[in-house]
Structures are given as C-alpha cells and as structure tokens.
C-alpha atoms as a PDB file:
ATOM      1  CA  UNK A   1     -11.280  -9.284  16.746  1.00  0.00           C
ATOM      2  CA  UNK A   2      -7.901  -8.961  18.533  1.00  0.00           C
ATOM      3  CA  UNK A   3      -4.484  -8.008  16.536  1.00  0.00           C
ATOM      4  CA  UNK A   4      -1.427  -7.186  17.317  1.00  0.00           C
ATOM      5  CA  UNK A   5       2.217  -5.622  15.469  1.00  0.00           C
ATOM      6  CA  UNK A   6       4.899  -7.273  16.302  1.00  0.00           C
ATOM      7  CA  UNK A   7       8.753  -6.889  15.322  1.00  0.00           C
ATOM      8  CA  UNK A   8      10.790  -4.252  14.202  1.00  0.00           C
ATOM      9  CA  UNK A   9      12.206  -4.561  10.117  1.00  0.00           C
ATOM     10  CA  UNK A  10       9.730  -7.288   9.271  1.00  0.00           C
ATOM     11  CA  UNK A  11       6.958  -6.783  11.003  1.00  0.00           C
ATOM     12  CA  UNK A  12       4.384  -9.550  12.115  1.00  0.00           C
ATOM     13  CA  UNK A  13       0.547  -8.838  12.176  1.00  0.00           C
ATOM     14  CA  UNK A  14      -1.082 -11.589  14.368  1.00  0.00           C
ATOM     15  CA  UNK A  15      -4.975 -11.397  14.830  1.00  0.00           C
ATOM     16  CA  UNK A  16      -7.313 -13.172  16.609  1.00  0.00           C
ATOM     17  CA  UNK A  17     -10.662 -13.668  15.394  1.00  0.00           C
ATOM     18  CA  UNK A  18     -14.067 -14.910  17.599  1.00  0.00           C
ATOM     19  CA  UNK A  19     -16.413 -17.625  16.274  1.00  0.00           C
ATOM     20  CA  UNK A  20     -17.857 -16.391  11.839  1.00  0.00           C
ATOM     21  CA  UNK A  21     -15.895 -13.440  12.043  1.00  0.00           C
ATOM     22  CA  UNK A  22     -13.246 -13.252   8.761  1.00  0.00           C
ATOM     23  CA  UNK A  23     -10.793 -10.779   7.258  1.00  0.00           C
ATOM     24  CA  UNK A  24      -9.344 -10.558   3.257  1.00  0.00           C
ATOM     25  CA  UNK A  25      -6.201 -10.217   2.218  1.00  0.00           C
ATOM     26  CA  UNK A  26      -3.861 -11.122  -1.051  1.00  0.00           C
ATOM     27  CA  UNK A  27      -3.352 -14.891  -1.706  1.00  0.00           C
ATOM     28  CA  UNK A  28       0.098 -15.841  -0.635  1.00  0.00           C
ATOM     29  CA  UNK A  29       0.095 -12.700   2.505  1.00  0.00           C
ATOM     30  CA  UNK A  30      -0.956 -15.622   5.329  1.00  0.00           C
ATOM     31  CA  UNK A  31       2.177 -16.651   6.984  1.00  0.00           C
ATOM     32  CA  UNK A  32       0.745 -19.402   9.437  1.00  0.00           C
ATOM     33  CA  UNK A  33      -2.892 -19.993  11.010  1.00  0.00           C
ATOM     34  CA  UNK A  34      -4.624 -22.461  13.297  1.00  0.00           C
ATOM     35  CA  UNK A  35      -6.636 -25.316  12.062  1.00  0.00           C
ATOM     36  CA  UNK A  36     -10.274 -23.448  12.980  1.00  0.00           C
ATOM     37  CA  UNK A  37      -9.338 -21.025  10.273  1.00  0.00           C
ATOM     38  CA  UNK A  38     -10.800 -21.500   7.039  1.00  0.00           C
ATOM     39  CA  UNK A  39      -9.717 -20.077   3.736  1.00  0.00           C
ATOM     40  CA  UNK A  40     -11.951 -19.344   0.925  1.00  0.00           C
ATOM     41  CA  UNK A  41     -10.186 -17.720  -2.694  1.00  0.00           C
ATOM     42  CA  UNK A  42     -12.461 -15.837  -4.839  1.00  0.00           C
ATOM     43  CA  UNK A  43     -12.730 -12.666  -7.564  1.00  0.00           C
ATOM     44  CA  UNK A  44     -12.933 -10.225  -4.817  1.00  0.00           C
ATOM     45  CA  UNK A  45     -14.662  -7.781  -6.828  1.00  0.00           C
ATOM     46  CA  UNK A  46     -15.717  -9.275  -9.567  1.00  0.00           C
ATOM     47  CA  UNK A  47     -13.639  -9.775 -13.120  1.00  0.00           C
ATOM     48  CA  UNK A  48     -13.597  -5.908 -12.858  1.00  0.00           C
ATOM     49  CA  UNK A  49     -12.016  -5.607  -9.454  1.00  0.00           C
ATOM     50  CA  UNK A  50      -9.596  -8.380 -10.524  1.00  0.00           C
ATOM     51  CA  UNK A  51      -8.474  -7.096 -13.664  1.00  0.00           C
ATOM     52  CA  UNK A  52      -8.484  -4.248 -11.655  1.00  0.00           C
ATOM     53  CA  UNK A  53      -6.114  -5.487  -9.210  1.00  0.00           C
ATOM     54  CA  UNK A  54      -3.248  -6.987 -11.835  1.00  0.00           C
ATOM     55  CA  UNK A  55      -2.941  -3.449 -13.005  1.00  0.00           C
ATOM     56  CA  UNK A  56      -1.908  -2.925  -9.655  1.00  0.00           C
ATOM     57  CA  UNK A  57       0.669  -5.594  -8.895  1.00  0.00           C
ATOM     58  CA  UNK A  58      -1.952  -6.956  -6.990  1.00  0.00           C
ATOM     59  CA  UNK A  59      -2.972 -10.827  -7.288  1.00  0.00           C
ATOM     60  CA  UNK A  60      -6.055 -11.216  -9.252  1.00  0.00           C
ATOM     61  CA  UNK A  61      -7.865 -13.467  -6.474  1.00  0.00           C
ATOM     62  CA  UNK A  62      -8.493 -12.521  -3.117  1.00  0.00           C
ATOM     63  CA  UNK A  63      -8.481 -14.810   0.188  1.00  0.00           C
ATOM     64  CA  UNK A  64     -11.154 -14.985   2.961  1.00  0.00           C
ATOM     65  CA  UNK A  65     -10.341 -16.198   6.421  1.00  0.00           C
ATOM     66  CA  UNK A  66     -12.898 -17.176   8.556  1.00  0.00           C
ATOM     67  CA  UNK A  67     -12.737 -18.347  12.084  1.00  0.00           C
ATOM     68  CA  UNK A  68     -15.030 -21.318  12.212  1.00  0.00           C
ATOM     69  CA  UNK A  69     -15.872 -22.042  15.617  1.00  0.00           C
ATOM     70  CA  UNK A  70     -14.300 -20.976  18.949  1.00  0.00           C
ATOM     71  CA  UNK A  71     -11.299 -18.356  19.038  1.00  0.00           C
ATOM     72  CA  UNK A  72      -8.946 -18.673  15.878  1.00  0.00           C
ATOM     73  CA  UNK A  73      -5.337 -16.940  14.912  1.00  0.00           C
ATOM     74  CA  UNK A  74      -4.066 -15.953  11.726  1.00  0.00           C
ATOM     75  CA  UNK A  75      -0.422 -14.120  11.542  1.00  0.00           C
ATOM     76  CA  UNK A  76       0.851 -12.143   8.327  1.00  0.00           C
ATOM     77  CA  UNK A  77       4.350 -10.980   7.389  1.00  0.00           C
ATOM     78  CA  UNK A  78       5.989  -8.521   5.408  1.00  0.00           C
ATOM     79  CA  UNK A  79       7.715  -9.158   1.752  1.00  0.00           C
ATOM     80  CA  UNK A  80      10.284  -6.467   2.939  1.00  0.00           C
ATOM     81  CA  UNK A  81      11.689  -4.344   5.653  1.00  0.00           C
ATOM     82  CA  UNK A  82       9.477  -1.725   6.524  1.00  0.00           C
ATOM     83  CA  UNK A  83       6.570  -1.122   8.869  1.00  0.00           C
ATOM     84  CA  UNK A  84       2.392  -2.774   8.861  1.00  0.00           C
ATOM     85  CA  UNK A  85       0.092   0.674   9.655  1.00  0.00           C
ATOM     86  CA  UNK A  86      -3.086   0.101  10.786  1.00  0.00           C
ATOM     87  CA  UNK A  87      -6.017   2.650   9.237  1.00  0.00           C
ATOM     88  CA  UNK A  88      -9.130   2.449  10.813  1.00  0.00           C
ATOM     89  CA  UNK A  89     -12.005   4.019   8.141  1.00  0.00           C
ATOM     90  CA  UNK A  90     -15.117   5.526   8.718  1.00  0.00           C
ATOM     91  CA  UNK A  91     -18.265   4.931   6.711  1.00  0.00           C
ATOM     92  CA  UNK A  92     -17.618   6.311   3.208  1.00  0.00           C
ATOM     93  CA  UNK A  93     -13.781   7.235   4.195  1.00  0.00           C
ATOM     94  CA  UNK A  94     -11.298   6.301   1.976  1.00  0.00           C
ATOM     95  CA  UNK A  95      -7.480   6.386   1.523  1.00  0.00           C
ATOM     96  CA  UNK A  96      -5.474   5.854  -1.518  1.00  0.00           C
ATOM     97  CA  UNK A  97      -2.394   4.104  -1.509  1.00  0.00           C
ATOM     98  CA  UNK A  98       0.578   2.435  -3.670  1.00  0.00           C
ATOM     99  CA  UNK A  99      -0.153  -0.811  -5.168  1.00  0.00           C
ATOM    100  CA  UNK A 100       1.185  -3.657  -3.466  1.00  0.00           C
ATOM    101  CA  UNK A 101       0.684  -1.534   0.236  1.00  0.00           C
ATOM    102  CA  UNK A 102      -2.441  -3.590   0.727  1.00  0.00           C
ATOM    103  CA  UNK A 103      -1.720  -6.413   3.058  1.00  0.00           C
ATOM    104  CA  UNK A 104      -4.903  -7.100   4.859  1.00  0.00           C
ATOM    105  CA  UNK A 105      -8.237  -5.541   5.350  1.00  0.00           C
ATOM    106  CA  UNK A 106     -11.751  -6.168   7.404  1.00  0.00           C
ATOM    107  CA  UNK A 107     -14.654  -7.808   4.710  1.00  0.00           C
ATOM    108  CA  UNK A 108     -16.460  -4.817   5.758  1.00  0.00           C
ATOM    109  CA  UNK A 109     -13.517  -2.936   3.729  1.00  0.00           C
ATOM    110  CA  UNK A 110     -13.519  -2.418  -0.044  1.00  0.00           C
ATOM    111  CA  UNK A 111     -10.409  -2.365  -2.354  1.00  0.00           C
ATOM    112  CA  UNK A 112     -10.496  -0.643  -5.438  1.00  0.00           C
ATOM    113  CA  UNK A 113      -8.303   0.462  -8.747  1.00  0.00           C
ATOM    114  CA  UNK A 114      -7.611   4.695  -8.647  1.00  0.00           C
ATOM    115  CA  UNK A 115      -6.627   5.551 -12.064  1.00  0.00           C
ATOM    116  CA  UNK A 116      -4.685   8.514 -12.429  1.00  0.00           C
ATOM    117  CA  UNK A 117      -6.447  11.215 -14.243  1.00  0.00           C
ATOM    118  CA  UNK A 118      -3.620  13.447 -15.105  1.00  0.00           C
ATOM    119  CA  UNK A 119      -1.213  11.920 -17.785  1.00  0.00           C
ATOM    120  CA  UNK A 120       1.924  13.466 -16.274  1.00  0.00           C
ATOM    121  CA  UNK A 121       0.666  11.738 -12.863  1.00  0.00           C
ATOM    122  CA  UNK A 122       0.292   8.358 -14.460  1.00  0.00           C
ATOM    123  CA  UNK A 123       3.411   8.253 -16.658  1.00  0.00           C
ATOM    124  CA  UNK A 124       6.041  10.100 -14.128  1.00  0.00           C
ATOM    125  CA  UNK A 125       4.263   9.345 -10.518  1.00  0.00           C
ATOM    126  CA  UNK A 126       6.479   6.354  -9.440  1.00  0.00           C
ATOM    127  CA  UNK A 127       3.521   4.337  -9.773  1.00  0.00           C
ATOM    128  CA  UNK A 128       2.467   3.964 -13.405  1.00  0.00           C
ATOM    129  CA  UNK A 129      -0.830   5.018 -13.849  1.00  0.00           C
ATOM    130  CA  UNK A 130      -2.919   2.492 -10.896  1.00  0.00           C
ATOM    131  CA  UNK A 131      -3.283   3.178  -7.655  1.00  0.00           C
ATOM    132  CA  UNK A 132      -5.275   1.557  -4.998  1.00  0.00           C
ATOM    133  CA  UNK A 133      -8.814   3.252  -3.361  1.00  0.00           C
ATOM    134  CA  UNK A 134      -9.794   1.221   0.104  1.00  0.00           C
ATOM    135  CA  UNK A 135     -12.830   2.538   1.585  1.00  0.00           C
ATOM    136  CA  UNK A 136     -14.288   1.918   4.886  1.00  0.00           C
ATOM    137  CA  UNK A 137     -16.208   1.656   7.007  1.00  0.00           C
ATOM    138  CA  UNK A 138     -13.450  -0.646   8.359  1.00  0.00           C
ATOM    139  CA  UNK A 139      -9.847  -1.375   9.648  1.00  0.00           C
ATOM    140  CA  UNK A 140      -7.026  -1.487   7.276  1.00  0.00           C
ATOM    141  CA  UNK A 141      -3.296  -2.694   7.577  1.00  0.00           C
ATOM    142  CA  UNK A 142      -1.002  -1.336   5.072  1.00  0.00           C
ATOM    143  CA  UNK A 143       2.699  -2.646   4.426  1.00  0.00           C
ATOM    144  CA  UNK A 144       4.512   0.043   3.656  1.00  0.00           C
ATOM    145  CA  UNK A 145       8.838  -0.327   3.025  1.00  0.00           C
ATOM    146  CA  UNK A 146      11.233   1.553   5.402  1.00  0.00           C
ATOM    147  CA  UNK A 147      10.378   4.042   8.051  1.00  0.00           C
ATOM    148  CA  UNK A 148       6.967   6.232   7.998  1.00  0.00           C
ATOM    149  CA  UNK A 149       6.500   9.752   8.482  1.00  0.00           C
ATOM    150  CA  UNK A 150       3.057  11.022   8.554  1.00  0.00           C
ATOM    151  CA  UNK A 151       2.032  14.765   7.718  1.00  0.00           C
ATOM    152  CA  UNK A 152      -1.389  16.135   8.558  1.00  0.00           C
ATOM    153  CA  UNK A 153      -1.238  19.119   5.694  1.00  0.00           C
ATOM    154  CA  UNK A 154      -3.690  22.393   5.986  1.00  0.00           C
ATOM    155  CA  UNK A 155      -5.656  24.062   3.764  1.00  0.00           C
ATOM    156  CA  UNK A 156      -2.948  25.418   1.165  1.00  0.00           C
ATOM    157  CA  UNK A 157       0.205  23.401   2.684  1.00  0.00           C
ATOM    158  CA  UNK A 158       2.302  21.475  -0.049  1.00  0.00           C
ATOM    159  CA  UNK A 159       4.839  19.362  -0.245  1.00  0.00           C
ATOM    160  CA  UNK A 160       7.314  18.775  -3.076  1.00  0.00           C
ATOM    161  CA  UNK A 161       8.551  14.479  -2.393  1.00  0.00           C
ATOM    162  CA  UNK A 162      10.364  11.883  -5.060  1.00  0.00           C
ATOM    163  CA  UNK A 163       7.445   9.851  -5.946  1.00  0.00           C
ATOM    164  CA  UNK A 164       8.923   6.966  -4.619  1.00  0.00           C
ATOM    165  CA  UNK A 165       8.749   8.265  -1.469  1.00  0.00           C
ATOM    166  CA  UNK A 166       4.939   8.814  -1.112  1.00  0.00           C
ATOM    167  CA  UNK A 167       3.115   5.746  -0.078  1.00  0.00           C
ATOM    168  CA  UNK A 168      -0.370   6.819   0.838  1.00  0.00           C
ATOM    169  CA  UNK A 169      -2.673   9.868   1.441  1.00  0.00           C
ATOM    170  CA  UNK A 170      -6.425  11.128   1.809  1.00  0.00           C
ATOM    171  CA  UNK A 171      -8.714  11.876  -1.178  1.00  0.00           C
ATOM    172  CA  UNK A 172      -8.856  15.543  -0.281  1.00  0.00           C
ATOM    173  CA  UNK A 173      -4.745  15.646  -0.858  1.00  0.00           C
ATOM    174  CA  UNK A 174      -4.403  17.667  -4.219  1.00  0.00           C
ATOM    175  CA  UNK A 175      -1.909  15.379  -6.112  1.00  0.00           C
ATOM    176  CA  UNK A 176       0.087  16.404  -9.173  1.00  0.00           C
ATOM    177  CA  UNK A 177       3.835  15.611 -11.150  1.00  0.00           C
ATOM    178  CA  UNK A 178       5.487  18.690 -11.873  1.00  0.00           C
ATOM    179  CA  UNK A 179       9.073  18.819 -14.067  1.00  0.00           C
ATOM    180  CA  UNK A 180      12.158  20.195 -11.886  1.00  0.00           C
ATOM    181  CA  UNK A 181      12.911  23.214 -12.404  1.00  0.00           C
ATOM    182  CA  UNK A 182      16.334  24.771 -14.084  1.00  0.00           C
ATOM    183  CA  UNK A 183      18.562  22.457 -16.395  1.00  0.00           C
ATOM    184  CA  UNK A 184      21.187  21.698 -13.771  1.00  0.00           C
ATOM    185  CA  UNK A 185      18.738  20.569 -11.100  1.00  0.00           C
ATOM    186  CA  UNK A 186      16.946  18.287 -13.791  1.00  0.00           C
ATOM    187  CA  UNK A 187      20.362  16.525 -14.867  1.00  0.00           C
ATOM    188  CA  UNK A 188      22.665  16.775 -12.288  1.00  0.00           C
ATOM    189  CA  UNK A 189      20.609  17.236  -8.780  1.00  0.00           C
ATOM    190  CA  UNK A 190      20.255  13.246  -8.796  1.00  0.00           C
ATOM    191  CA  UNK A 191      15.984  13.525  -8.013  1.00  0.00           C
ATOM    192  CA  UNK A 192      15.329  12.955 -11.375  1.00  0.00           C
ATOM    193  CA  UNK A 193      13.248  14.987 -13.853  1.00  0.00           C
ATOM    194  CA  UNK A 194       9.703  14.828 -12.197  1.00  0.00           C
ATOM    195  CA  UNK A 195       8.892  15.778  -8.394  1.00  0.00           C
ATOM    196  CA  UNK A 196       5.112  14.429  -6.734  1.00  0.00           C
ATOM    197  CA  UNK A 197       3.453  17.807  -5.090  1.00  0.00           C
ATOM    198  CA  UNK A 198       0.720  17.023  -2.689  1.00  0.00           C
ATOM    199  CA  UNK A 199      -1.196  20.122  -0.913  1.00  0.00           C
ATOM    200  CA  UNK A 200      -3.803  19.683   1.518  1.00  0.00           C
ATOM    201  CA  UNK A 201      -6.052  19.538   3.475  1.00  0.00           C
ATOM    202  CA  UNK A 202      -5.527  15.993   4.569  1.00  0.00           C
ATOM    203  CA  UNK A 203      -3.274  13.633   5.927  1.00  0.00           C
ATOM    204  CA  UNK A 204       0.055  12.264   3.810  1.00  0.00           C
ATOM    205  CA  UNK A 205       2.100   8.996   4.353  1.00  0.00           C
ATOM    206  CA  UNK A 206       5.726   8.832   3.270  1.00  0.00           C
ATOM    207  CA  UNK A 207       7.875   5.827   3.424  1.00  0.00           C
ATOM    208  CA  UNK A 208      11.986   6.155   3.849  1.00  0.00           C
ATOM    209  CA  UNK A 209      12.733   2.990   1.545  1.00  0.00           C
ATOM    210  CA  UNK A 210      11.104   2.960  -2.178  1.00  0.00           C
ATOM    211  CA  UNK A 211      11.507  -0.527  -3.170  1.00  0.00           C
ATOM    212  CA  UNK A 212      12.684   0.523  -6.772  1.00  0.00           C
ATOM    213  CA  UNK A 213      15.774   2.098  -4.676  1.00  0.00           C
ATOM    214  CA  UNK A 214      16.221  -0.697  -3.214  1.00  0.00           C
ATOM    215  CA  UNK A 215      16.297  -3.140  -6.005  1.00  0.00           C
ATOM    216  CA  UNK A 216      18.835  -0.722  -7.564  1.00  0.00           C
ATOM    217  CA  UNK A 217      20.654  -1.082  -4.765  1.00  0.00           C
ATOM    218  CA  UNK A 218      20.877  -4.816  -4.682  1.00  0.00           C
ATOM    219  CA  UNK A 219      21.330  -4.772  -8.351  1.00  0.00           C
ATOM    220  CA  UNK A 220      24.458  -3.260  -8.235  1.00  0.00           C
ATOM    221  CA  UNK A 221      26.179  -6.154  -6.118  1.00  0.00           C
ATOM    222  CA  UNK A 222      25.061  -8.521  -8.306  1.00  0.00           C
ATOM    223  CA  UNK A 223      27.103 -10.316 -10.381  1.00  0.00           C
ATOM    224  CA  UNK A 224      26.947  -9.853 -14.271  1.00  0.00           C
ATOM    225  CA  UNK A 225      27.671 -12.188 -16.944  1.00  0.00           C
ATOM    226  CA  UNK A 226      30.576 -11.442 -18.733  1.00  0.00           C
ATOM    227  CA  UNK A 227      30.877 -10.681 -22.339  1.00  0.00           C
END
C-alpha cells in the first residue's frame, strides 16, 4: 500500500493498493477510484458498532475497498478546510478522537464508540457524550478542520483548551470539563462557561477551526426571513 497527502485547505488522500489488499472508510468519504477497485457496504461492527457509530455522527454502514487484481487507486477528500493526519497504531494502541475525524482506516484497524464517563465531560465537552476509540495495530487517517498543533504532555503537564478546539489524544491523557472560574470570566471572557483540561502523559491533538465556530460564522451572513 502506497498513499499520499496532497493539497493545502482541502486536502486529498490518494492511495494505492496491490492485488486483495483493502482499506474502510465512511460511505460517501470515496471521492473517485479506478475500475479494479471494488466496494463492499456492510455493519462494520455489528448492529452494536453501528448504532454505535450514529451516536457519533458517524454513518451507520461502513465501506470496504478492495483492489481486485493488479495495482488499484482510490482518492478521498475532505468535507472542510482543514488537514488529513496520518496515525500509524501499534498492536493494542489506541487513540480517541472527535466524531466525524474518522476518514479512513486499514481493515486491520478497529473503530469504536468512547462514552464519556464523567457527566460534566459528556454534557459540556463540545462533543456530547460519544467519542470515537480506533485501535491498531494499523494506519489511520484522521480529518481534522483548520490547522493542527500537536503536544506531547509529561507526567503532570495540563492544559486548559475550549473543547472545540481538542480533536484527538492518547488514552493515557487525563480528560476532564471544569467550570471557569470567577463570575466575570464565566459571562463576559467570551470562552464560555466550561474549559476541557487534559494532563498527561501522552500525546494531544488540537485543531485551529471547530466546525461549530464555523457554522456560526457562516450563519451570521445568512440571510433571515423577515417577520
């Protein structure tokens, strides 16, 4: 298997695959494909992992694509601007991500539903209570909106981030919701009520461009009907 990144704001994954090798992804992700490539839709899962998955945002069926003789190509796209990062996961590794960040995975790969433990986590983490749990061994692409900036945290280091902002990070990453503190800051520091905190050891991935921003943003130029 051969892939490659391409582009800048909408970023292009192309990969090549040899003769009965095959990768998953979302139905709907494949962008275009050559002829030798053959899909296959299915419960990925089980009924579980698909219920599973519409908690998400996710689409309850998964797609296979196989390569079916000879040397095939499959390329995928991005839904908005941002940036495809690769993850490449041990046996037994995982990472836990946003829902909807999954954009294509190795069958070797499994994708699971993380529920939130904590209440505050689930009702105030950006997210709602879902997240998603891939787990190697395997190769992972992620699509993840705006710019990335990855922290490796040590034992002890936090972070205090908008929840918006936090788009993946390692099992061993402590993660909580905790209230802003002092009145002012709460209603007039424009970060809301709640702040994510994340404190390692482990490895964090933030994203510049929460999609719920951005919507706002685009909500506010459009037009509205009038009364």
């Amino acid at each position: 298997m051969k892939t490659q990144i391409r582009g800048t704001t909408m970023q292009i994954l192309d990969v090549e695959l040899s003769q009965g090798e095959a990768i998953f992804s979302e139905t709907g992700s494949m962008a275009w494909m050559s002829p030798n490539i053959e899909m296959d839709s299915n419960l990925e899962g089980g009924v579980g992992g698909a219920l599973g998955r519409m908690f998400t945002g996710e689409s309850l069926f998964m797609t296979n694509y196989t390569c079916s003789e000879g040397t095939g190509s499959i390329s995928f796209c991005m839904e908005s601007p941002g940036k495809i990062v690769p993850i490449t996961l041990a046996e037994g590794e995982s990472i836990i991500c946003q829902k909807d960040a999954f954009l294509v995975g190795q069958r070797s790969v499994t994708l699971k539903t993380e529920f939130k433990k904590k209440l505050g986590a689930g009702l105030f983490g950006g997210e709602g209570f879902f997240l998603q749990r891939i787990t190697g061994p395997g190769t992972v692409w992620l699509e993840l909106p705006g710019e990335i900036t990855e922290y490796t945290l040590a034992e002890g280091q936090a972070l205090k981030i908008d929840p918006g902002y936090l788009a993946a990070f390692e099992p061993s990453v402590e993660y909580d919701i905790r209230r802003v503190k002092g009145l002012k800051n709460m209603f007039f520091g424009g970060e809301g009520l709640f702040l994510a905190y994340v404190k390692g050891p482990g490895k964090v991935w933030l994203q510049s461009m929460p999609l719920s921003n951005l919507a706002m943003k685009l909500a506010s130029y459009m037009p509205t009907k009038s009364s």
